[in-house]
Every structure is written in C-alpha cells, then in structure tokens.
Protein backbone atom coordinates (compact mmCIF):
# COMPACT_ATOMS: atom_id res chain seq x y z
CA UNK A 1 6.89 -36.52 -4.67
CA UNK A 2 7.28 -32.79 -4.80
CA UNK A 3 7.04 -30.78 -1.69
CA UNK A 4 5.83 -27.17 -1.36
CA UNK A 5 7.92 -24.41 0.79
CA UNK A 6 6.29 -23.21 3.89
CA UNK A 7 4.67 -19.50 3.29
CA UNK A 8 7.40 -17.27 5.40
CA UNK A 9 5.88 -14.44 7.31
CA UNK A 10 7.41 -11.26 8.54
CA UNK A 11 8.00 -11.11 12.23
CA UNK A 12 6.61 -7.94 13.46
CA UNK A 13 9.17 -7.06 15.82
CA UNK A 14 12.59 -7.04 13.65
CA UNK A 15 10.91 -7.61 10.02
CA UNK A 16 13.08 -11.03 9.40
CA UNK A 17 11.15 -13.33 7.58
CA UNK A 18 10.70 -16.57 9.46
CA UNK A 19 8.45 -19.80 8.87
CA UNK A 20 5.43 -20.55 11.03
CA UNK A 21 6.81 -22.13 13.96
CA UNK A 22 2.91 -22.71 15.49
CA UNK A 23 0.83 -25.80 14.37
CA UNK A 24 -2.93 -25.43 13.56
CA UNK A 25 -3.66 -27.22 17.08
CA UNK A 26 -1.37 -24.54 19.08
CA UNK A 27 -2.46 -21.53 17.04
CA UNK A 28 -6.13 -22.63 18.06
CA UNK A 29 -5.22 -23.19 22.23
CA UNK A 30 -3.68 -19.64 22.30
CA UNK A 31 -6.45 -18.02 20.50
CA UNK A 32 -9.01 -19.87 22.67
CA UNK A 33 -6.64 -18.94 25.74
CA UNK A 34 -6.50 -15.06 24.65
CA UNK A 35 -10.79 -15.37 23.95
CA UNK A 36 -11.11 -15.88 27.64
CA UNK A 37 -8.40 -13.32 28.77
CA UNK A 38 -10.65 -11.02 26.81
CA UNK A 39 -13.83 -12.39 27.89
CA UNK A 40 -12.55 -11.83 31.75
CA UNK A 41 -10.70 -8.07 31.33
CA UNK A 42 -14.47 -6.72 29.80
CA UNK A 43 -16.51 -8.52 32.26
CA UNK A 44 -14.47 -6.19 34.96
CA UNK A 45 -14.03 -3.31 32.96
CA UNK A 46 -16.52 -3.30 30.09
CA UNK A 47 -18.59 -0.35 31.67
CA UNK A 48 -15.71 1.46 32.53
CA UNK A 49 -14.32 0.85 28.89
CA UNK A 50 -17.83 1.98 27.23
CA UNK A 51 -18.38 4.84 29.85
CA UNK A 52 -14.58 6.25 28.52
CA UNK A 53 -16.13 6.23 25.17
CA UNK A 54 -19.38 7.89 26.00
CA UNK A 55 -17.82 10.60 27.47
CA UNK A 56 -15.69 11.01 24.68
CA UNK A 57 -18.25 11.27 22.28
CA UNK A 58 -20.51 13.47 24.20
CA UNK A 59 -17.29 15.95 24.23
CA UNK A 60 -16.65 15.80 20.95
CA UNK A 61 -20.27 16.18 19.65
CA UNK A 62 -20.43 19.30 21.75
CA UNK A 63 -17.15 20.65 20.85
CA UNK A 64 -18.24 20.18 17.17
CA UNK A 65 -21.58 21.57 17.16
CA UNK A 66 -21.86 21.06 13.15
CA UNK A 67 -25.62 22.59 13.54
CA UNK A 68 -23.72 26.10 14.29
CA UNK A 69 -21.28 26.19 11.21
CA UNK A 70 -22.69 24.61 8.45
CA UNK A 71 -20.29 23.31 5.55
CA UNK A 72 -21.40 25.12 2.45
CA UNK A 73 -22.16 22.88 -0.44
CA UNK A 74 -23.16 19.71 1.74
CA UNK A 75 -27.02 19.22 2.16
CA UNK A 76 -28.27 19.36 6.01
C-alpha cells in the first residue's frame, strides 16, 4: 500500500517549511475557541470599533469633496 506525503506548509514566522502538526479535531476546538474570543471583544467594543470607522469616513468624504474637482473624462 502506497502512502501519500503530508502537504508541508510555510510557517509564517521563519518561512521553514514544516508539516501540519494540528489534527482536524484540534484545528476545529481552536477555531471554535478564537469564534468566541471574537464574539466577546465586539460585544464590548463593537460600537466603539464601528464609531472609529464612521468617523473616519465622514473625514475622508469631507476631505475629498469629489463634487468640487471633478475628474475630467469620468461621467458624474
């Protein structure tokens, strides 16, 4: 019976190529673990999060004003 090599992935921190040390099971518990990590961080700072970004558009759309220097060539 012939066996096939593991698939080697780069490691991301020193670019050595290593095989997957994770099984399926494990790979699913820390992605189900990091889920609620997420899930917890936006539930006490999703506004803040989404206000940052408001207020960063709002400055840039003002800053840009597109309406005051059109771009010739390119339909309004």
């Amino acid at each position: 019976m012939k066996t096939t090599p593991k698939p080697k992935y780069q490691c991301l921190t020193c670019a050595c190529t290593q095989t997957r040390t994770l099984s399926d099971e494990a790979a699913v518990e820390i992605h189900e673990f990091l889920e609620v990590i997420a899930a917890n961080f936006m539930s006490s700072y999703g506004q803040r999060i989404y206000r940052h970004y408001a207020k960063q558009a709002k400055r840039q759309f003002k800053n840009e004003k597109p309406w005051e220097h059109p771009h010739p060539g390119q339909p309004f």
